[in-house]
Protein backbone atom coordinates (compact mmCIF):
# COMPACT_ATOMS: atom_id res chain seq x y z
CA UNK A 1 136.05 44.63 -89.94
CA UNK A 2 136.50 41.18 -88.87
CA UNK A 3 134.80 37.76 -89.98
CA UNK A 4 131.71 36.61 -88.84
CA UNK A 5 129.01 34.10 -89.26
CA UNK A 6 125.79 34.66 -91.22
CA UNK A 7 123.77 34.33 -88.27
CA UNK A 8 125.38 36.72 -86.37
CA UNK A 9 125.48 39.00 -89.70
CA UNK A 10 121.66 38.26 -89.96
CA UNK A 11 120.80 39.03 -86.26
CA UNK A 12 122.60 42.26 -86.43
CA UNK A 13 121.01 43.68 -89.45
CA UNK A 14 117.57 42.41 -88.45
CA UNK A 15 118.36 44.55 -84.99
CA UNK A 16 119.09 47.78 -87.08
CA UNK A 17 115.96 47.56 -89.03
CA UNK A 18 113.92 47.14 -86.06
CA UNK A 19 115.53 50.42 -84.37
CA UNK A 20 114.92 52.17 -87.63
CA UNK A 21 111.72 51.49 -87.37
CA UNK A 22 111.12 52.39 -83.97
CA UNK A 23 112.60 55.88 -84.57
CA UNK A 24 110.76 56.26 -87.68
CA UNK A 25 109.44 54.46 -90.17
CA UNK A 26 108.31 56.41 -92.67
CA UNK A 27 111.35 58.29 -92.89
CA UNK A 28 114.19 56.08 -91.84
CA UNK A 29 114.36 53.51 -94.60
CA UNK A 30 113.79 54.28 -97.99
CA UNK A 31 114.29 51.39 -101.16
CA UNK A 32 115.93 52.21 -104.90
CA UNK A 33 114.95 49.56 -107.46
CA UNK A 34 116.73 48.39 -110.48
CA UNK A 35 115.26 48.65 -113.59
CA UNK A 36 117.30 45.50 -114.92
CA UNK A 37 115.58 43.20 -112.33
CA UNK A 38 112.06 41.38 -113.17
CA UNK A 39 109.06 42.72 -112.42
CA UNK A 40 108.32 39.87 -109.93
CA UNK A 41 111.43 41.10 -108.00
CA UNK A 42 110.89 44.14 -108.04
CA UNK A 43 107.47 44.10 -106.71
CA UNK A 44 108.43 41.46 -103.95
CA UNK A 45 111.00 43.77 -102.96
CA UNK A 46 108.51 47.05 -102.86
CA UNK A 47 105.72 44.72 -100.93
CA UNK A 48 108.56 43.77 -98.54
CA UNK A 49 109.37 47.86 -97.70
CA UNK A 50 105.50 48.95 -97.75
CA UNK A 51 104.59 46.04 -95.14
CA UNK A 52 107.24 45.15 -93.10
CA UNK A 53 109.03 48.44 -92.68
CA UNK A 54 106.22 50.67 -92.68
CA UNK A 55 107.85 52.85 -95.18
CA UNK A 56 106.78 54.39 -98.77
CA UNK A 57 109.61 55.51 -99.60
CA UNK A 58 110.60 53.47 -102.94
CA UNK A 59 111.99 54.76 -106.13
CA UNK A 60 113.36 53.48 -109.44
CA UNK A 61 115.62 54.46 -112.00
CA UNK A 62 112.31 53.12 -114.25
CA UNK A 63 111.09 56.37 -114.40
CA UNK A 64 114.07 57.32 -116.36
């Protein structure tokens, strides 16, 4: 580990998702949601997985 900017910390995550996704998406990246958050968040968050990423795979512990 060493210290970083948040640029650099940014550019490298952003890099990972994108080979994720090239391998693939439906399969690679999956979300777990927090039943403690808002709704709002919550659905933001599940929007962000289903359109950007390309993925459906999204649980909570909701359903619980």
């Amino acid at each position: 580990m060493q210290p970083t900017s948040w640029s650099e910390a940014l550019d490298v995550t952003v890099a990972a998702f994108a080979r994720a996704r090239e391998r693939k998406p439906e399969s690679s990246f999956g979300m777990f949601s927090c039943s403690k958050t808002t709704n709002e968040l919550n659905y933001a968050v599940q929007k962000f997985v289903r359109s950007v990423i390309g993925s459906n795979n999204i649980d909570s512990c909701n359903r619980t």
